[in-house]
PDB file of N, CA and C in Angstrom:
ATOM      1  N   UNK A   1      91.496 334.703 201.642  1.00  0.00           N
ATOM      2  CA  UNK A   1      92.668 335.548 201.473  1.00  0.00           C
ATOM      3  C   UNK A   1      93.059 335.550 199.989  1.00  0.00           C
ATOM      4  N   UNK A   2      93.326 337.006 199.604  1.00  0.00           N
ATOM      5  CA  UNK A   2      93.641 336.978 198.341  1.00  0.00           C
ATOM      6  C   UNK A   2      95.272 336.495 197.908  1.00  0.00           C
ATOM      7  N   UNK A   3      95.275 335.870 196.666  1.00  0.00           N
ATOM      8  CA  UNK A   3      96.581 335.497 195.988  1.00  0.00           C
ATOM      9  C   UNK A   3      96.798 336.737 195.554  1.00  0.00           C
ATOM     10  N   UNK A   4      97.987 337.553 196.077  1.00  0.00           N
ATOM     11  CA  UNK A   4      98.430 338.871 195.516  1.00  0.00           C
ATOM     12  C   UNK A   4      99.173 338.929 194.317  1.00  0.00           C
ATOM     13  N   UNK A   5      99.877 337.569 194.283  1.00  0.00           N
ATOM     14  CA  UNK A   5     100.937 337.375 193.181  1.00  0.00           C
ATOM     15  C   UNK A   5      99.819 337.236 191.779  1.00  0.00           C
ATOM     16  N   UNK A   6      99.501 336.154 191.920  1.00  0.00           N
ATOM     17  CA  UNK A   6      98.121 336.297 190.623  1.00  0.00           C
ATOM     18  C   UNK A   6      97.241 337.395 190.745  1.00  0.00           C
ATOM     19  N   UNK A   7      96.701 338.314 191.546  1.00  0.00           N
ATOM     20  CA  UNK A   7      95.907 339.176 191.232  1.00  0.00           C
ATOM     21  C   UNK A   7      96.752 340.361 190.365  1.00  0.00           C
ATOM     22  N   UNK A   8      98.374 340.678 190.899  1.00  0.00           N
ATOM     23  CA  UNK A   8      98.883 341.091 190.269  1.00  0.00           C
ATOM     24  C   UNK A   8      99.478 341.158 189.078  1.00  0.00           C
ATOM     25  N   UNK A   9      99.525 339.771 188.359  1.00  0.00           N
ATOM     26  CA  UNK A   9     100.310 339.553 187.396  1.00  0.00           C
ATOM     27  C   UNK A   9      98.872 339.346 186.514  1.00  0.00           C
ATOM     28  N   UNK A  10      97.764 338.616 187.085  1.00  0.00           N
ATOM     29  CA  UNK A  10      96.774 338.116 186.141  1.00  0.00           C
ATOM     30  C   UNK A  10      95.403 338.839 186.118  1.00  0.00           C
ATOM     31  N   UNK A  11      95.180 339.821 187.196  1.00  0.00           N
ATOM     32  CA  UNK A  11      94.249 340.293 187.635  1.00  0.00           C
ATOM     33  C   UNK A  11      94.088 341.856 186.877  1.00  0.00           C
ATOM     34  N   UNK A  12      92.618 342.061 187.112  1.00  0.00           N
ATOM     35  CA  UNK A  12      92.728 343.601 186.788  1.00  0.00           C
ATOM     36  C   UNK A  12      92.406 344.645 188.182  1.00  0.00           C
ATOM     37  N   UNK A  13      93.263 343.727 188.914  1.00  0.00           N
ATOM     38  CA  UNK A  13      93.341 344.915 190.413  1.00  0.00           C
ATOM     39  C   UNK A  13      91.771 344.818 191.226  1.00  0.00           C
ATOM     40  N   UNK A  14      90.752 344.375 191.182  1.00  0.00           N
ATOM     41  CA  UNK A  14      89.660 344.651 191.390  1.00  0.00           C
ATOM     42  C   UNK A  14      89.690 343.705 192.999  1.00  0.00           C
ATOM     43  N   UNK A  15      90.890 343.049 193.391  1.00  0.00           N
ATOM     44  CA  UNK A  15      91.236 341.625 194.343  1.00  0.00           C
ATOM     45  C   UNK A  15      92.108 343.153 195.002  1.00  0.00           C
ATOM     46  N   UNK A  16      92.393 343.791 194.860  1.00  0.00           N
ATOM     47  CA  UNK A  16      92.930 344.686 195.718  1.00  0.00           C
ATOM     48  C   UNK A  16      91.697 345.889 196.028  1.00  0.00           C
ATOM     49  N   UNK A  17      90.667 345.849 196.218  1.00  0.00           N
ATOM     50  CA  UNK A  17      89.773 346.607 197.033  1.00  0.00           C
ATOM     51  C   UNK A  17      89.921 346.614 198.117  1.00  0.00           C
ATOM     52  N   UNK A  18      90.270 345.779 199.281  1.00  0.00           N
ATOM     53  CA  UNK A  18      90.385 345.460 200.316  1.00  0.00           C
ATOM     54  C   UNK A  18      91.651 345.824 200.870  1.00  0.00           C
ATOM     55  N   UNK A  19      92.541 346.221 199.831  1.00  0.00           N
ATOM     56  CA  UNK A  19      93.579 347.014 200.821  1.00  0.00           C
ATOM     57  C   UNK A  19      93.390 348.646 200.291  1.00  0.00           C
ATOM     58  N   UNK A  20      92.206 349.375 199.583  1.00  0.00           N
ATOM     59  CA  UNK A  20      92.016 350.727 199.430  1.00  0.00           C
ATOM     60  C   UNK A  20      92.585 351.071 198.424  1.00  0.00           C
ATOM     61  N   UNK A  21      93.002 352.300 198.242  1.00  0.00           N
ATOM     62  CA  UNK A  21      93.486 352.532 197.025  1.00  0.00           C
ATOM     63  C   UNK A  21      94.330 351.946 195.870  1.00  0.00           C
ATOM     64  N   UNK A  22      93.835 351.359 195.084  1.00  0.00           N
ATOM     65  CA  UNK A  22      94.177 350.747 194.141  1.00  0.00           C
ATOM     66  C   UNK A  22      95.735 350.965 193.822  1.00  0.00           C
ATOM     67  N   UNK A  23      95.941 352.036 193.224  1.00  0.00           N
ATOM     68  CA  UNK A  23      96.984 352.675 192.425  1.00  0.00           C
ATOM     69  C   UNK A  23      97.926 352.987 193.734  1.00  0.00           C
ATOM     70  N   UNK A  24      97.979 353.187 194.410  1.00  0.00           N
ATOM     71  CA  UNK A  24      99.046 353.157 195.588  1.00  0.00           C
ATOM     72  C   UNK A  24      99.527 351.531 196.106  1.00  0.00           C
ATOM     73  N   UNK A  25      98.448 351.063 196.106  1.00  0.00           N
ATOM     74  CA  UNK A  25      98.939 349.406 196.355  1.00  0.00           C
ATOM     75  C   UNK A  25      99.548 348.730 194.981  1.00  0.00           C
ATOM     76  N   UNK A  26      99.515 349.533 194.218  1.00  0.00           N
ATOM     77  CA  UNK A  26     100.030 348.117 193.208  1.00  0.00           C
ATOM     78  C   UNK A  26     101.096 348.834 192.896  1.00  0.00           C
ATOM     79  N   UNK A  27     101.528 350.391 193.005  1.00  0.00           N
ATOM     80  CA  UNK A  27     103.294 350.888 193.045  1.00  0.00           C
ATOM     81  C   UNK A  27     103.660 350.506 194.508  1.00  0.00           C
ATOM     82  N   UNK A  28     103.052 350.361 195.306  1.00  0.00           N
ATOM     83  CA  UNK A  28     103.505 349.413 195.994  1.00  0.00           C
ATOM     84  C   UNK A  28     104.424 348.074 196.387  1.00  0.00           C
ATOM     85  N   UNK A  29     103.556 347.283 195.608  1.00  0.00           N
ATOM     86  CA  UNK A  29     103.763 345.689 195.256  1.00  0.00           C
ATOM     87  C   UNK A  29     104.942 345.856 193.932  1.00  0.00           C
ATOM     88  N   UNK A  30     104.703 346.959 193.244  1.00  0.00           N
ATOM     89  CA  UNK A  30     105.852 347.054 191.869  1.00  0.00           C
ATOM     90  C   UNK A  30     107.273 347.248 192.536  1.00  0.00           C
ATOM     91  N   UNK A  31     107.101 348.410 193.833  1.00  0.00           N
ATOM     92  CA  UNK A  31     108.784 348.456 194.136  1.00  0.00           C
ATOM     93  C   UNK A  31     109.118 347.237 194.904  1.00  0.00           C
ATOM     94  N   UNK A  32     108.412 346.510 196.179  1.00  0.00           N
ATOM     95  CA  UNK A  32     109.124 345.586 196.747  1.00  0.00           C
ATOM     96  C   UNK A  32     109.242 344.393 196.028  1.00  0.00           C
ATOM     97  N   UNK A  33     107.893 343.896 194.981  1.00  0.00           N
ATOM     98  CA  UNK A  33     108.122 342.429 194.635  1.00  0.00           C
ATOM     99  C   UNK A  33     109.517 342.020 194.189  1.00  0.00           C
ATOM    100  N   UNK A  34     110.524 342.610 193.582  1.00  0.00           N
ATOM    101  CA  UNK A  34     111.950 342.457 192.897  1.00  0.00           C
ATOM    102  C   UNK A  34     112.801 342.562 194.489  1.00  0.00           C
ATOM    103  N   UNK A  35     112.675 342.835 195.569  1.00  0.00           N
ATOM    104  CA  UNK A  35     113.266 342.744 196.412  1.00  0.00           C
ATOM    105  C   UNK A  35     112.978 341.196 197.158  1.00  0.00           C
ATOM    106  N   UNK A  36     111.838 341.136 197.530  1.00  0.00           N
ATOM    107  CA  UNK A  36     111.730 340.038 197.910  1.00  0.00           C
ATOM    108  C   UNK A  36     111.823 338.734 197.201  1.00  0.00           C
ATOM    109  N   UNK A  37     111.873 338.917 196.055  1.00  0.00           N
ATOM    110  CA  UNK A  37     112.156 337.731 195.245  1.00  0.00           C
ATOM    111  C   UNK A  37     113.251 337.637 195.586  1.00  0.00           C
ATOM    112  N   UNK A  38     114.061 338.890 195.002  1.00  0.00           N
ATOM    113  CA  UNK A  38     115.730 338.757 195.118  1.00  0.00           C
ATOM    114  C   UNK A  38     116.225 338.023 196.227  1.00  0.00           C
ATOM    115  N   UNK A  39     115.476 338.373 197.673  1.00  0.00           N
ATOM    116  CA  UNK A  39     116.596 338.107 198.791  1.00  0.00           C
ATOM    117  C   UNK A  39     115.596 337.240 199.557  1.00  0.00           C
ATOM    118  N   UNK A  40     114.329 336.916 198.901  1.00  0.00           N
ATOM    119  CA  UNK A  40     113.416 335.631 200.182  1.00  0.00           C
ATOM    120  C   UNK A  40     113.228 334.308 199.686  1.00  0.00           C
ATOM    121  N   UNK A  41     113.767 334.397 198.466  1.00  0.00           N
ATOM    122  CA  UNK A  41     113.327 333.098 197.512  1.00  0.00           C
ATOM    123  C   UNK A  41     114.265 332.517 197.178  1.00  0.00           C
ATOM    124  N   UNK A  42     114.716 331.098 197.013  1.00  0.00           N
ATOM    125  CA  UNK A  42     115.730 330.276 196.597  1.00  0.00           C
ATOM    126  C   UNK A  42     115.638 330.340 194.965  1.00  0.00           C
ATOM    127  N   UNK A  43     117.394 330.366 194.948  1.00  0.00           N
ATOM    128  CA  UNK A  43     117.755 330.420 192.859  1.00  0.00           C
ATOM    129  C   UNK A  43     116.483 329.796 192.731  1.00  0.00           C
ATOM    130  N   UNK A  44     116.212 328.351 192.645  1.00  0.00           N
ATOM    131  CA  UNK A  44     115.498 327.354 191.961  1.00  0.00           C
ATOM    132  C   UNK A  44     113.689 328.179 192.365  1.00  0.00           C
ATOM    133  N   UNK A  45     113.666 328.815 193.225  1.00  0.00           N
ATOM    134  CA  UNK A  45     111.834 329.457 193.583  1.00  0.00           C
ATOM    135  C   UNK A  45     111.778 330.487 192.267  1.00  0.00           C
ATOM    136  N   UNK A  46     112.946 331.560 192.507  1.00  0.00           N
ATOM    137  CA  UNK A  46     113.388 332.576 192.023  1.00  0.00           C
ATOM    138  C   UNK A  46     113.254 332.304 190.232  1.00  0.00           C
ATOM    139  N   UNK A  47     113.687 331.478 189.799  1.00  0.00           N
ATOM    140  CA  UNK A  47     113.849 330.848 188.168  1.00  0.00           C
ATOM    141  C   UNK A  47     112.272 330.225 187.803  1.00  0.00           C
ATOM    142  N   UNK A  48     111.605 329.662 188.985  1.00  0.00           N
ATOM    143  CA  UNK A  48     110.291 329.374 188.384  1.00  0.00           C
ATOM    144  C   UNK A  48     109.109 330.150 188.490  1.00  0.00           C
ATOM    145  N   UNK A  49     109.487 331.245 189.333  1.00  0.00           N
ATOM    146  CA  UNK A  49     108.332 332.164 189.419  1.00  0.00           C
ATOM    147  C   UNK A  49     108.483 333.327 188.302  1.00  0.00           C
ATOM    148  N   UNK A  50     109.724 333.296 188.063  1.00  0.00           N
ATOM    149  CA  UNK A  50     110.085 334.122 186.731  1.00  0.00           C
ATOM    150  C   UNK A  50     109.333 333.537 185.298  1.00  0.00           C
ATOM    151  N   UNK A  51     110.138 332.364 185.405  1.00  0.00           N
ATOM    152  CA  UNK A  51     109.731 331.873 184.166  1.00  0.00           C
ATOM    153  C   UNK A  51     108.168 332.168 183.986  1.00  0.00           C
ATOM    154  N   UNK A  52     107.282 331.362 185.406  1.00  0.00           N
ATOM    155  CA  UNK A  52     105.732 331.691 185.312  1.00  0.00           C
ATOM    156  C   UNK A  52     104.840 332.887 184.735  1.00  0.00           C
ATOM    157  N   UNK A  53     105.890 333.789 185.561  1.00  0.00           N
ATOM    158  CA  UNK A  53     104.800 334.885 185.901  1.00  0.00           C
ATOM    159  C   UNK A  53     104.956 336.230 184.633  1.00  0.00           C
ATOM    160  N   UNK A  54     106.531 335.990 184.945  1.00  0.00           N
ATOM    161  CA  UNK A  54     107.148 336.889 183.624  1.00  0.00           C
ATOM    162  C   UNK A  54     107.382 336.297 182.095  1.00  0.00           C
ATOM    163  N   UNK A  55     107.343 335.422 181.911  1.00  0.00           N
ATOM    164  CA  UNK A  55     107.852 334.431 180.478  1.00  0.00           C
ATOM    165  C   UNK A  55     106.397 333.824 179.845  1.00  0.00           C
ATOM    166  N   UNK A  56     105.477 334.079 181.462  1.00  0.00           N
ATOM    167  CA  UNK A  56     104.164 333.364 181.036  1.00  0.00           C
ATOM    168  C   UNK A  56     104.624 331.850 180.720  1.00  0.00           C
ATOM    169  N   UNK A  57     105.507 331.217 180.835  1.00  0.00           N
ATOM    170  CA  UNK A  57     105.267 329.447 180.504  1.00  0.00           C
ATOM    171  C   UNK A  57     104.584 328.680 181.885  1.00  0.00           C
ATOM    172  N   UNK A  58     104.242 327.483 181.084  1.00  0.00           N
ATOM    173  CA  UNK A  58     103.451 326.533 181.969  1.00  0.00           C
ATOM    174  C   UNK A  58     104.080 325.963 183.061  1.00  0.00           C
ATOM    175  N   UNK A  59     103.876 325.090 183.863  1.00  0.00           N
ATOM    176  CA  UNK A  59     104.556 324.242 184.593  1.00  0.00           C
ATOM    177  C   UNK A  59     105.365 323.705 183.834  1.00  0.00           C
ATOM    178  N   UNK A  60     104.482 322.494 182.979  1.00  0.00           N
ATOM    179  CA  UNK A  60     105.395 321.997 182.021  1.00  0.00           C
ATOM    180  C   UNK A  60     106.196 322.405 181.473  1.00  0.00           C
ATOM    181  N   UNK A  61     106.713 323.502 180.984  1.00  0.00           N
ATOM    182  CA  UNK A  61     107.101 324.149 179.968  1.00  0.00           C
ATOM    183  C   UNK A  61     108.371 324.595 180.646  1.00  0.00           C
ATOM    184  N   UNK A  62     107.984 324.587 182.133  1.00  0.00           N
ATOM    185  CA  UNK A  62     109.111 325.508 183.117  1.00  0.00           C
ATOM    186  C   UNK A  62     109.648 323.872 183.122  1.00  0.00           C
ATOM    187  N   UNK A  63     109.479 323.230 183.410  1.00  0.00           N
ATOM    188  CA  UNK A  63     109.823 321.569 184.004  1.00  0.00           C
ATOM    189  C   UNK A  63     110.990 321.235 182.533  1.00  0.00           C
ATOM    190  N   UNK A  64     110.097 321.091 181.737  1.00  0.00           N
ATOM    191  CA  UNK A  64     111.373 321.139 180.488  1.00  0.00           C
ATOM    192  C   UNK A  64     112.100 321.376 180.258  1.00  0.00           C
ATOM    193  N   UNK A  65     112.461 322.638 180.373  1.00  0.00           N
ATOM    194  CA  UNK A  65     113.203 323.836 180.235  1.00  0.00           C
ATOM    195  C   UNK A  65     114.436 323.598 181.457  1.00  0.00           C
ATOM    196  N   UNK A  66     113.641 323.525 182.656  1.00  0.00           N
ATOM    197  CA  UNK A  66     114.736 322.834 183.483  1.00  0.00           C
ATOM    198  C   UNK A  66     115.192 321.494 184.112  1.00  0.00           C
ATOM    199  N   UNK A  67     114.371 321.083 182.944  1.00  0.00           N
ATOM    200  CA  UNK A  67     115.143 319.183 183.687  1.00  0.00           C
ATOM    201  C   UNK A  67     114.603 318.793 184.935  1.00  0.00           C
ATOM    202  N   UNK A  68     113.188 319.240 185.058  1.00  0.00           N
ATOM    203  CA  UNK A  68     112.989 319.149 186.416  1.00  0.00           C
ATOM    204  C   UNK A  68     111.217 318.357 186.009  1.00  0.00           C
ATOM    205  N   UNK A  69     110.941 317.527 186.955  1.00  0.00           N
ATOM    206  CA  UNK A  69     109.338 317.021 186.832  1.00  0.00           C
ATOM    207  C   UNK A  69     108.165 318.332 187.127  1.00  0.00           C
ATOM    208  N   UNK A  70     106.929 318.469 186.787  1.00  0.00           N
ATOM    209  CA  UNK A  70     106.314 319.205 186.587  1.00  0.00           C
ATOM    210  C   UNK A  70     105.976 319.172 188.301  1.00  0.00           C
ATOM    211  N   UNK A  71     105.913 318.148 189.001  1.00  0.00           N
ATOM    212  CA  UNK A  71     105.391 318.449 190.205  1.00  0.00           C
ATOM    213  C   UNK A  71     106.597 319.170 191.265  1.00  0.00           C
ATOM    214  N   UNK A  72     107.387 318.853 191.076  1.00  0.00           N
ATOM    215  CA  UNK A  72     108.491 319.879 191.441  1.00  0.00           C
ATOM    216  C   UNK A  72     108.055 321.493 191.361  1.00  0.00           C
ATOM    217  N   UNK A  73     108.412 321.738 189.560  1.00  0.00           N
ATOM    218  CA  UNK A  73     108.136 323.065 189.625  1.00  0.00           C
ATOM    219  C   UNK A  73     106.938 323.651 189.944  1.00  0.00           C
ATOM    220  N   UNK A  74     105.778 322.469 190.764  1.00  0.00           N
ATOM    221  CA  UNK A  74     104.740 323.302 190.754  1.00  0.00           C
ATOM    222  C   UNK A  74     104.737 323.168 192.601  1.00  0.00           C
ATOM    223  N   UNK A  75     105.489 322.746 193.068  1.00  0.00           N
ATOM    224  CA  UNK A  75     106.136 322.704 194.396  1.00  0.00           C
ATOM    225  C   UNK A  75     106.677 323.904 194.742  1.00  0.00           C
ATOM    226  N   UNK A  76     108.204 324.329 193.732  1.00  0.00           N
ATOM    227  CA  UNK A  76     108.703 325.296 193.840  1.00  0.00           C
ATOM    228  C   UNK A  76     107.867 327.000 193.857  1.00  0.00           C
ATOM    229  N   UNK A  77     107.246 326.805 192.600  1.00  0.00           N
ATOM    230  CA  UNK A  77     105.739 327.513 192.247  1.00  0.00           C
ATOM    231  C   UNK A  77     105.044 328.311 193.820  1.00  0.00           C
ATOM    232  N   UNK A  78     104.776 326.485 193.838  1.00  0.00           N
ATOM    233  CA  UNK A  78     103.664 327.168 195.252  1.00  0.00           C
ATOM    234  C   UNK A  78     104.566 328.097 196.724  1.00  0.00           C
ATOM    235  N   UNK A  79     105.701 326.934 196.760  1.00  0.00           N
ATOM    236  CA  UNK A  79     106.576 327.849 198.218  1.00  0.00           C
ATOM    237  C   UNK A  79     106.943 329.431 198.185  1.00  0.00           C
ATOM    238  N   UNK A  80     107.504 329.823 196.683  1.00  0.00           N
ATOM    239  CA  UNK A  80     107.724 330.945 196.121  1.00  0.00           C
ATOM    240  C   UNK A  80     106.421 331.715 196.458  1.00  0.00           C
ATOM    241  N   UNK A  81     105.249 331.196 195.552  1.00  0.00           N
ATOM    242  CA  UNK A  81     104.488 332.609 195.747  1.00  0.00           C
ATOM    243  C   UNK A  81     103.941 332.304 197.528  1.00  0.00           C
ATOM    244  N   UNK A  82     103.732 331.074 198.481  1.00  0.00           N
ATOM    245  CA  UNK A  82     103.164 331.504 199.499  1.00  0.00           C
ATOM    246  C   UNK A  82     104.198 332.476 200.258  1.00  0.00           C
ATOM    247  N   UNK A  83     105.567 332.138 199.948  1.00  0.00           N
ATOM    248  CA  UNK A  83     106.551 333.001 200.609  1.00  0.00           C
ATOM    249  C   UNK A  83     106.130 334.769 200.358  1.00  0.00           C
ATOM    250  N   UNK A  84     106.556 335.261 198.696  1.00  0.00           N
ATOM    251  CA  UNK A  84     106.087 336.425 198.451  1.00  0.00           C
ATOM    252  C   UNK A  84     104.268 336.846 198.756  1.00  0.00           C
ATOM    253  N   UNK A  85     103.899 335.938 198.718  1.00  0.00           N
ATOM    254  CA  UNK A  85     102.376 336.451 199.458  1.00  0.00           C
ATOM    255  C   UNK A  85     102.409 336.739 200.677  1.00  0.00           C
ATOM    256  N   UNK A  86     103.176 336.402 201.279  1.00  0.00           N
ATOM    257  CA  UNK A  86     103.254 336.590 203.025  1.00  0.00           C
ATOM    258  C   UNK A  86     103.767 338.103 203.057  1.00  0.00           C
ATOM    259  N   UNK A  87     104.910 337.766 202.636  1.00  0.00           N
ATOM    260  CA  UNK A  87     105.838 339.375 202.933  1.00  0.00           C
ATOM    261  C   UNK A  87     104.938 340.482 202.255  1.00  0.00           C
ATOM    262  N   UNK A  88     104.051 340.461 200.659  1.00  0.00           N
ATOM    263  CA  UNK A  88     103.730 341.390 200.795  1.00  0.00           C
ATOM    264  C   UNK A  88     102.578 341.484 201.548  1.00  0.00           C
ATOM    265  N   UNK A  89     101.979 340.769 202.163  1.00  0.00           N
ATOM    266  CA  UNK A  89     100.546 341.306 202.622  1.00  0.00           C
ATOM    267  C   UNK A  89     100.968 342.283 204.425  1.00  0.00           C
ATOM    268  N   UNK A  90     102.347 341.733 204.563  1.00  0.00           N
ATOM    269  CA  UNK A  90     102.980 342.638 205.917  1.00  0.00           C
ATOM    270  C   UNK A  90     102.688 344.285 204.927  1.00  0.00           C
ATOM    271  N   UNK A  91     103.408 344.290 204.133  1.00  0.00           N
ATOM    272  CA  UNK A  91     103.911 345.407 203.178  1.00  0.00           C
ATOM    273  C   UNK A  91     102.535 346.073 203.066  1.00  0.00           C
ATOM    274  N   UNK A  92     101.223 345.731 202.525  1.00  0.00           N
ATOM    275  CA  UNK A  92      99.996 346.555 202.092  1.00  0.00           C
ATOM    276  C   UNK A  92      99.485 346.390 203.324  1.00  0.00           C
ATOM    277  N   UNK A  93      99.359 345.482 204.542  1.00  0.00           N
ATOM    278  CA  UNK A  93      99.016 345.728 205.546  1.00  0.00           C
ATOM    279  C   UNK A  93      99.901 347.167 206.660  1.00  0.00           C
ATOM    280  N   UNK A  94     100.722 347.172 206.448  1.00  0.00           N
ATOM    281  CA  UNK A  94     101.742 348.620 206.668  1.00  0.00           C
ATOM    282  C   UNK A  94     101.062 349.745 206.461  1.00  0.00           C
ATOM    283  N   UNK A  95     101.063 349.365 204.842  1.00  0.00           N
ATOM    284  CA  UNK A  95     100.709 350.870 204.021  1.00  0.00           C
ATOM    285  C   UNK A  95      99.060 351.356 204.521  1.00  0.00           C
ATOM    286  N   UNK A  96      98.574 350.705 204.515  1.00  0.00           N
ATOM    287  CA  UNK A  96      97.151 350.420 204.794  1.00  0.00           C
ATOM    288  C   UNK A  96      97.205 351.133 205.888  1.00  0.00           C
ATOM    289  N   UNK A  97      97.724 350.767 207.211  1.00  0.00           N
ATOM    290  CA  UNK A  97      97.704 351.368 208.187  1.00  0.00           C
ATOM    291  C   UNK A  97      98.279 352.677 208.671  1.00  0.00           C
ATOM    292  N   UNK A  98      99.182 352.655 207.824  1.00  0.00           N
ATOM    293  CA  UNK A  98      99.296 354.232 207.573  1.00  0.00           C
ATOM    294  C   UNK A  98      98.674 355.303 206.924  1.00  0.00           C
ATOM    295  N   UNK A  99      97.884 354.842 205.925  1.00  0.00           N
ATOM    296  CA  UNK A  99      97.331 355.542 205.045  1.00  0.00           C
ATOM    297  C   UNK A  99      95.995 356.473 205.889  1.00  0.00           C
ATOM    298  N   UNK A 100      95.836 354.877 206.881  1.00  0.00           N
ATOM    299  CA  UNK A 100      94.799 355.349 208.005  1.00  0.00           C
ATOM    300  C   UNK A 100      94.773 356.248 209.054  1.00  0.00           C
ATOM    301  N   UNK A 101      96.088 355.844 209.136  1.00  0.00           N
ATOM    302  CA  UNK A 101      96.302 357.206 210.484  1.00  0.00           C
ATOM    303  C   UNK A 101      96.673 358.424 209.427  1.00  0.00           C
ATOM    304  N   UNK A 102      97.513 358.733 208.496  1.00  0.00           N
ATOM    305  CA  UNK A 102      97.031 360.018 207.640  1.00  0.00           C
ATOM    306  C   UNK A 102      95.870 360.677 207.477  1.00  0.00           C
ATOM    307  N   UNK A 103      94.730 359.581 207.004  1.00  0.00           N
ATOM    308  CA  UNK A 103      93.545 359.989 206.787  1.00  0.00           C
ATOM    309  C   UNK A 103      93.236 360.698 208.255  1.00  0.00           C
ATOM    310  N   UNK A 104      93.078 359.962 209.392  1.00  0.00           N
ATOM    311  CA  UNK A 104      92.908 360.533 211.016  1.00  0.00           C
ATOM    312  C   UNK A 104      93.186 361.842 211.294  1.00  0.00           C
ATOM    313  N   UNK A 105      94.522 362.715 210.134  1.00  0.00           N
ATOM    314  CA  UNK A 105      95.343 363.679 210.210  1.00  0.00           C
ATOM    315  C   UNK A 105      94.431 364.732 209.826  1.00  0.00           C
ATOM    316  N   UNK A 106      94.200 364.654 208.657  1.00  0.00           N
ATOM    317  CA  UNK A 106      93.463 365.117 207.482  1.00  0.00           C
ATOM    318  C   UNK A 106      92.082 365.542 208.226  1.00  0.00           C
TER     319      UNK A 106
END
């Protein structure tokens, strides 16, 4: 199973073949990821997946920054993205299946 959060932030999309069209799945993943962060992730998930993903800092670097041990934030790290990996793969699994019965239309 693919890591959506790293294919997205670190990837050049090529980990999204498997849900079909490229460019529809990743405006996809662009409108909900800020939702589900917002409302599925705890402040403390929410502050280290930011820092990670958007700030680009390390564990360490996030751990510093917040007074917190590195295995923590790489605790927080992991619950955050398995959380947002879950919800979106409902989300491209959706789209996916719709896209399919369109195509059926067509």
């Amino acid at each position: 199973m693919i890591d959506i959060i790293d294919a997205y932030f670190c990837g050049d999309g090529e980990e999204f073949e498997t849900f079909g069209d490229n460019s529809v799945k990743l405006a996809a993943i662009k409108s909900v990821l800020p939702i589900i962060i917002r409302d599925e992730l705890t402040p403390r998930q929410r502050v280290c997946l930011k820092l990670r993903y958007w700030s680009n800092m390390s564990q360490e670097e996030i751990a510093k920054k917040l007074k917190l041990s590195q295995p923590t934030v790489c605790r927080h790290i992991a619950n955050a993205k398995e959380t947002v990996n879950n919800k979106l793969r409902y989300c491209l699994f959706a789209l996916n299946t719709a896209e399919n019965e369109l195509a059926k239309m067509n």
